[in-house]
Protein backbone atom coordinates (compact mmCIF):
# COMPACT_ATOMS: atom_id res chain seq x y z
CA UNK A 1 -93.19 43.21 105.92
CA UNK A 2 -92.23 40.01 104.76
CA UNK A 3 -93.57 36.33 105.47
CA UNK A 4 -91.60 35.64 108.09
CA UNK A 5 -92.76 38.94 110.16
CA UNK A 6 -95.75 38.27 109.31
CA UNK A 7 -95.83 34.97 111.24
CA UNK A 8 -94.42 35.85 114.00
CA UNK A 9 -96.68 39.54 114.17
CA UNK A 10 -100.00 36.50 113.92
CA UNK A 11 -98.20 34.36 116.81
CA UNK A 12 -97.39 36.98 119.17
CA UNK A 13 -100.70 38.69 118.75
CA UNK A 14 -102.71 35.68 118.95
CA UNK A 15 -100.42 34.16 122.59
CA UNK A 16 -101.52 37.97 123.46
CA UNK A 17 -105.29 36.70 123.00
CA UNK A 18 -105.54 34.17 124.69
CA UNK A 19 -103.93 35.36 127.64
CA UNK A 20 -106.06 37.98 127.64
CA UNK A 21 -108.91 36.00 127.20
CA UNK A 22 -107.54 33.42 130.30
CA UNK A 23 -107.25 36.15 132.60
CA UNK A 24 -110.96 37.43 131.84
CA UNK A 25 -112.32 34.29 132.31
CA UNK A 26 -110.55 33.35 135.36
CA UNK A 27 -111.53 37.01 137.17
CA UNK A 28 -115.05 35.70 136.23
CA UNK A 29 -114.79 32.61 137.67
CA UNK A 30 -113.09 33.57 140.72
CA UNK A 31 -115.42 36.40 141.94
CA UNK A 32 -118.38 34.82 140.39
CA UNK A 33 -118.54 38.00 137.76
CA UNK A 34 -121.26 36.63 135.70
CA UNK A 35 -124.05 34.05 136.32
CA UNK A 36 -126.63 32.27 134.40
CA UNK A 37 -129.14 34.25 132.38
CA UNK A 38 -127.29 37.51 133.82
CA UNK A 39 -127.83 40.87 131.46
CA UNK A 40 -124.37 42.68 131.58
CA UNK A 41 -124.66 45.95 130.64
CA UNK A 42 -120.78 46.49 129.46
CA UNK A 43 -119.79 50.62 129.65
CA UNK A 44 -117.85 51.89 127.20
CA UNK A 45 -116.46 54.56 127.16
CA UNK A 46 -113.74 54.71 123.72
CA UNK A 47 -111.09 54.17 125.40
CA UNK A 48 -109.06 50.74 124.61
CA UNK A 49 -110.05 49.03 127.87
CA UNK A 50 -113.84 49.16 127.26
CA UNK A 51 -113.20 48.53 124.10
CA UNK A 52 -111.00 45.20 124.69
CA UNK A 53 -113.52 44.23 127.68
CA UNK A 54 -116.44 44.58 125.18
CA UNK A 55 -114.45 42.50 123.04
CA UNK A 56 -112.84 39.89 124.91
CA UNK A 57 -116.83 39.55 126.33
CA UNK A 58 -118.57 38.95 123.55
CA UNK A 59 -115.67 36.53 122.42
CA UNK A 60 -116.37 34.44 125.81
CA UNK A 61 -120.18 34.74 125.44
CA UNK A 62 -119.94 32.30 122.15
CA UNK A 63 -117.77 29.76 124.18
CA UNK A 64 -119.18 29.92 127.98
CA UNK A 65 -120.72 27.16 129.61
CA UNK A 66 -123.45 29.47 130.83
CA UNK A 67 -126.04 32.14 128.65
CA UNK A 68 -125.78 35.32 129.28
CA UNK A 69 -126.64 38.82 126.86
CA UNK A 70 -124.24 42.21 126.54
CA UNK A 71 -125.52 45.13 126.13
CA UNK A 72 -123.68 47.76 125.06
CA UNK A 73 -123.85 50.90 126.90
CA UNK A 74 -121.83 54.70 126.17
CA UNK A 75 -122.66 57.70 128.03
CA UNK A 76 -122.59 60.78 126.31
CA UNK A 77 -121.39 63.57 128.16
CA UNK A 78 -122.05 66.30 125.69
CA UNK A 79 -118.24 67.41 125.96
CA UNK A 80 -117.90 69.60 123.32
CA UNK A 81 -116.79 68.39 119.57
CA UNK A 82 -117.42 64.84 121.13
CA UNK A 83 -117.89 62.52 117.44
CA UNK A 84 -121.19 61.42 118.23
CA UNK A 85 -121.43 58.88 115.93
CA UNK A 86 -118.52 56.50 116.34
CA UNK A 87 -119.53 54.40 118.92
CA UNK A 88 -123.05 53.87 117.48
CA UNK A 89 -121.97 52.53 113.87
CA UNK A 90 -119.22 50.77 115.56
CA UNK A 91 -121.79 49.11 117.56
CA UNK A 92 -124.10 48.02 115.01
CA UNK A 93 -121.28 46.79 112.71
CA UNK A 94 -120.71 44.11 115.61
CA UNK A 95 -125.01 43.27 115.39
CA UNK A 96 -125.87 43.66 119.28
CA UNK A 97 -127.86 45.96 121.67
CA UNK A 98 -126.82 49.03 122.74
CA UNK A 99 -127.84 52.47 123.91
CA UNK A 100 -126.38 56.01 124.33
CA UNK A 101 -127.14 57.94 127.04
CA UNK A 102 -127.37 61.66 127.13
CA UNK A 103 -126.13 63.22 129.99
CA UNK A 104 -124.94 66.66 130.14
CA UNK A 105 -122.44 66.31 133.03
CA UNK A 106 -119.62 68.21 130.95
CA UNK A 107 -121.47 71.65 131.94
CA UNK A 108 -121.94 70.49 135.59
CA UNK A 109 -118.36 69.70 135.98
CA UNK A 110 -117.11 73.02 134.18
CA UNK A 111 -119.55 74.64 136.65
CA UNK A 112 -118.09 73.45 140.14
CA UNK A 113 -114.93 72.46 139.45
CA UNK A 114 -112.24 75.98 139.63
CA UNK A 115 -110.29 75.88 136.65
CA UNK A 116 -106.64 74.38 136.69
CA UNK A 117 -108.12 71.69 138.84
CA UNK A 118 -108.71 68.01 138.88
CA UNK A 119 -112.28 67.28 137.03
CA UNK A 120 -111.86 63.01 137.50
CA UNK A 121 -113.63 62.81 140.73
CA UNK A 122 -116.75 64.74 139.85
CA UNK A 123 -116.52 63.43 136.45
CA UNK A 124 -116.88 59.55 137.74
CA UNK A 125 -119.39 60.23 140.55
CA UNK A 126 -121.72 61.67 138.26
CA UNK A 127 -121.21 58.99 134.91
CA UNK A 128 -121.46 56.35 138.43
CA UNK A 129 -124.59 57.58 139.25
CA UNK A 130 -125.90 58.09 135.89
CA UNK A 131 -124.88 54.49 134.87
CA UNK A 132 -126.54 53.09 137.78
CA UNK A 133 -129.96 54.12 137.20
CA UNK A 134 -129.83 53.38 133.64
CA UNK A 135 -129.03 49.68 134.68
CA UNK A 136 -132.20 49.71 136.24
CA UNK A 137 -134.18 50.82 133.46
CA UNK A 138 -132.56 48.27 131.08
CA UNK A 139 -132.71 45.41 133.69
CA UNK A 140 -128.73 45.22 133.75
CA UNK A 141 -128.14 42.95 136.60
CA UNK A 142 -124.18 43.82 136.30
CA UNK A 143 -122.71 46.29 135.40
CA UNK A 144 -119.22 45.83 133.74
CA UNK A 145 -116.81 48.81 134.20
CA UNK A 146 -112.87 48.50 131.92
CA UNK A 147 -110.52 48.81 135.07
CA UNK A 148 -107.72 46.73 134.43
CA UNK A 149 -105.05 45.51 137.41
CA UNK A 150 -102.88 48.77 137.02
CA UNK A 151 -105.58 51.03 137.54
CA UNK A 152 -106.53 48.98 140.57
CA UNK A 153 -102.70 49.08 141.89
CA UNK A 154 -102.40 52.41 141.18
CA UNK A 155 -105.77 53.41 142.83
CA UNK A 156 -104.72 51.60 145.81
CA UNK A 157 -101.65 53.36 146.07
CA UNK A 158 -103.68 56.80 145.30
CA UNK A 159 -105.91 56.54 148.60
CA UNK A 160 -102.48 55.21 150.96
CA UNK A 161 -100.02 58.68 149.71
CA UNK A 162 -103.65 61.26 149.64
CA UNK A 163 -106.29 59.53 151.57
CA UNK A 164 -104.09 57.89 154.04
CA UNK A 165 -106.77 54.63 153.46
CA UNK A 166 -105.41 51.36 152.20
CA UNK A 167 -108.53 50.92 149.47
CA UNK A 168 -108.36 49.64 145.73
CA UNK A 169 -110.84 48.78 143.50
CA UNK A 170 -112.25 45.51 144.06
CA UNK A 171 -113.24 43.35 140.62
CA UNK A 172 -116.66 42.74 142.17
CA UNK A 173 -118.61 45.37 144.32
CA UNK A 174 -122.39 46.21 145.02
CA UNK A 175 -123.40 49.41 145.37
CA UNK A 176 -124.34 51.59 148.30
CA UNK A 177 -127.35 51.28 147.70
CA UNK A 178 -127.29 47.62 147.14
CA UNK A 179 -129.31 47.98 144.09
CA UNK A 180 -126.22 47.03 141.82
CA UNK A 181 -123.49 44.81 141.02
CA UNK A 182 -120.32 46.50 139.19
CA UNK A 183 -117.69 44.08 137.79
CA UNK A 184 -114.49 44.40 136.84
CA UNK A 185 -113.62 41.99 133.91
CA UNK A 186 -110.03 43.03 133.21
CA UNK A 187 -109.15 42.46 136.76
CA UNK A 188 -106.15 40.58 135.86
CA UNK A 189 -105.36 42.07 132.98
CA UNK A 190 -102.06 44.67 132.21
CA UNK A 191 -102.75 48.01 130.80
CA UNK A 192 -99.23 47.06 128.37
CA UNK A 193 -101.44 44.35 127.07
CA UNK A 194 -104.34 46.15 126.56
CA UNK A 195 -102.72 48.61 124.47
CA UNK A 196 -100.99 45.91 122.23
CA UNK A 197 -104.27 44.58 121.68
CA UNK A 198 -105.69 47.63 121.08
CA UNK A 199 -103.73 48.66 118.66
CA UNK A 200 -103.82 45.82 116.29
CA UNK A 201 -107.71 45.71 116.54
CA UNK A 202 -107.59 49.19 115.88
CA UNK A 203 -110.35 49.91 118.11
CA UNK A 204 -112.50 53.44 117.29
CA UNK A 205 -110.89 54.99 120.59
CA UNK A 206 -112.09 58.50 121.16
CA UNK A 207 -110.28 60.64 123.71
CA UNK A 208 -111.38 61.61 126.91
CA UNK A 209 -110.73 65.65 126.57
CA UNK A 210 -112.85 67.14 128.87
CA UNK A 211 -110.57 67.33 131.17
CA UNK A 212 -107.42 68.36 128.87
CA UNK A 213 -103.97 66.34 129.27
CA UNK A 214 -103.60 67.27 133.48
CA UNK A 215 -100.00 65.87 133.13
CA UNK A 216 -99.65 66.43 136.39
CA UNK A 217 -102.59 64.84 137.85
CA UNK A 218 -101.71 62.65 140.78
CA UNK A 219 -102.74 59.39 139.27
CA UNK A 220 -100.63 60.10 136.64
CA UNK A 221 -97.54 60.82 138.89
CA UNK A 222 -98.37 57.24 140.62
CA UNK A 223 -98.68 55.70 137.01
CA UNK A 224 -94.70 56.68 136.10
CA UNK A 225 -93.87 54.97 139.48
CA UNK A 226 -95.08 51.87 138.76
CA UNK A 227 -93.98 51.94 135.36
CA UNK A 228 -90.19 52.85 136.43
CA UNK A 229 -90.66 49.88 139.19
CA UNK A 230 -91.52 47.04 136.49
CA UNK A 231 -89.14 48.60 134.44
CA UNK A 232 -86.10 47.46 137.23
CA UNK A 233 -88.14 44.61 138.70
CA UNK A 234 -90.27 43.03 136.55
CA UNK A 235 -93.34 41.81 138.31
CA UNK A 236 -93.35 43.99 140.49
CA UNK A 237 -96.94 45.30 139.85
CA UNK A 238 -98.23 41.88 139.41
CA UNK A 239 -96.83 41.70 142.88
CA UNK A 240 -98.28 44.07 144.62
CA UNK A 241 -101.83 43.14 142.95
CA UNK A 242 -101.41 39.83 144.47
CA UNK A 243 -100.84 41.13 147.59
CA UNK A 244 -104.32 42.67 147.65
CA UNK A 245 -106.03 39.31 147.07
CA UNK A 246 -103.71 38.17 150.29
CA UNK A 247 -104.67 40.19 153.28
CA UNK A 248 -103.24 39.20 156.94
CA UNK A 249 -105.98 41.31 159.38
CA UNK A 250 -104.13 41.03 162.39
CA UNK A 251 -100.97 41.90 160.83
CA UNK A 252 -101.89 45.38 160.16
CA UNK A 253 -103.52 47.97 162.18
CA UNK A 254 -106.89 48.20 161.71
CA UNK A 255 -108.81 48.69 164.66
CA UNK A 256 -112.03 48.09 162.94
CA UNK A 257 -110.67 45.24 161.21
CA UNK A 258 -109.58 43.21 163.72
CA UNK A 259 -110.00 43.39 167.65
CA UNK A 260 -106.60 44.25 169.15
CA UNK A 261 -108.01 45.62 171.90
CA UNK A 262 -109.79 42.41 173.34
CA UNK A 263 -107.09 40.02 172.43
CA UNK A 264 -107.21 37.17 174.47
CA UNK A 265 -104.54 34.98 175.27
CA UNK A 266 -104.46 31.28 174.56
CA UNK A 267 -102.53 29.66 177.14
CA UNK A 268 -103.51 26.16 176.61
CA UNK A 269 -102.27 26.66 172.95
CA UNK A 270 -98.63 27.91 174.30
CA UNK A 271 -98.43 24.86 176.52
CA UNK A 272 -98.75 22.32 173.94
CA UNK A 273 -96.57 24.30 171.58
CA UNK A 274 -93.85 24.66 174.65
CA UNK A 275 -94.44 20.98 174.93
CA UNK A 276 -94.02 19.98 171.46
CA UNK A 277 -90.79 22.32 171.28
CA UNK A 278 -89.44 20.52 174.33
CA UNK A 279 -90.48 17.01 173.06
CA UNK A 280 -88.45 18.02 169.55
CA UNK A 281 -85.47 19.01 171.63
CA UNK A 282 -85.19 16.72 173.78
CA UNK A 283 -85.76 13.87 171.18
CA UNK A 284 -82.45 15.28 169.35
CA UNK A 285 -78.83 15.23 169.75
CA UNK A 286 -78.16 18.83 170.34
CA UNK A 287 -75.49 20.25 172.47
CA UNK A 288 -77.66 22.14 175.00
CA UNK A 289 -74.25 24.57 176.08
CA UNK A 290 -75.04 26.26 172.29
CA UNK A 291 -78.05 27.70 173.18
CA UNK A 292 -78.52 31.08 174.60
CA UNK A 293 -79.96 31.76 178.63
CA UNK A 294 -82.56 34.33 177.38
CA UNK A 295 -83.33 35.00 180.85
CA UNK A 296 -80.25 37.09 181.39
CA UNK A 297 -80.22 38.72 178.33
């Protein structure tokens, strides 16, 4: 590679940066991620997004306006030939706190799930719940998960075609139980990005095999669709996560949501907006034979 390349390689990867960085930092600010003196107890997994969240975290802990710590946090599965220890000397050649937790929830999901089938719902519930009490123990008062804006499109788009329920993933949510707060830092962030960044960190990443490739898992049928989609629109995806941040209640059907059934009617409202159309017309040179006697329609 010569000079030139070079250059342009350092430019390109450091505009990647600091857009990633911009679009952490605004999710934060705009759902309130983090607060003053807040322990986040960032969960990493090894794959690039909690790698790049742990990351671009610790990069905006030096330059935030607030204090807050990061602990690091990996739960270890026991899936078998899983290298054990990656994460911690990758951890301790960055100097800050972390733990692993051992969990033997490979066995548990071999157990109940029938072979051939999906393991990624078990799997999460029981890392969730796993996660969640350890955040107690720690005092993690969030708890910072890698989901990045695909995965939230794509989850969204999961529960409409299989669960017939127009749910995502929202960047900030407590729990059930109300006992914790789980944040979603890359919010805004593109999975394409992620992996350029990934790769010229050259992040540890260790992959997830306990559940084998599953090609033909359903997520992974909804992630070609979007990709095709950007592919001949682009924006597209950034699109439809947009949408999800601009919700019209009474424009969609939700019963629950919004009260169709007692609708009232404002009639004072449609007089003055009959009288202000009437007052416009009237106020206007317009050839009243050009408009059409809906009456007799």
């Amino acid at each position: 590679m010569n000079q030139t390349d070079n250059r342009k390689e350092v430019l390109e990867f450091n505009k990647l940066q600091k857009r990633l960085r911009r679009n952490v930092g605004n999710a934060i600010i705009d759902y309130n991620m983090i607060e003053e003196n807040d322990v986040v107890m960032a969960c990493i997994s090894g794959g690039k997004d909690s790698f790049a969240m742990l990351d671009i975290l610790l990069n905006l802990k030096k330059a935030a306006p607030i204090n807050f710590d990061v602990v690091a946090v990996n739960l270890d599965q026991k899936q078998p030939g899983f290298p054990e220890h990656i994460l911690p000397e990758y951890f301790s050649s960055l100097n800050i706190p972390y733990y692993i937790v051992d969990k033997d929830t490979y066995s548990v999901v071999r157990e109940k799930v029938e072979e051939g089938k999906t393991t990624c719902g078990l799997c999460s519930r029981l890392r969730r719940g796993t996660l969640y009490s350890f955040a107690d123990k720690i005092g993690a008062t969030k708890i910072a998960l890698g989901h990045h804006l695909d995965d939230i499109v794509e989850t969204m788009f999961l529960n409409m075609f299989h669960g017939s329920r127009l749910k995502a993933m929202p960047p900030k949510l407590r729990s059930d139980d109300g006992r914790n707060v789980v944040i979603r830092p890359l919010s805004y962030c593109r999975e394409k990005d992620l992996i350029k960044y990934a790769e010229h960190k050259a992040f540890p990443i260790i992959p997830c095999n306990l559940c084998g490739s599953q090609e033909n898992l359903q997520r992974q049928s909804i992630k070609a669709m979007l990709i095709d989609w950007d592919k001949k629109t682009p924006g597209r995806v950034d699109a439809i996560f947009k949408s999800i941040q601009n919700i019209s209640p009474s424009q969609l059907a939700d019963k629950n949501l919004f009260d169709f059934v007692n609708l009232p009617l404002d009639r004072e409202g449609e007089k003055a907006e009959y009288a202000f159309t009437e007052a416009t017309v009237s106020s206007t040179n317009i050839d009243e034979s050009l408009f059409i006697d809906v009456t007799n329609v």
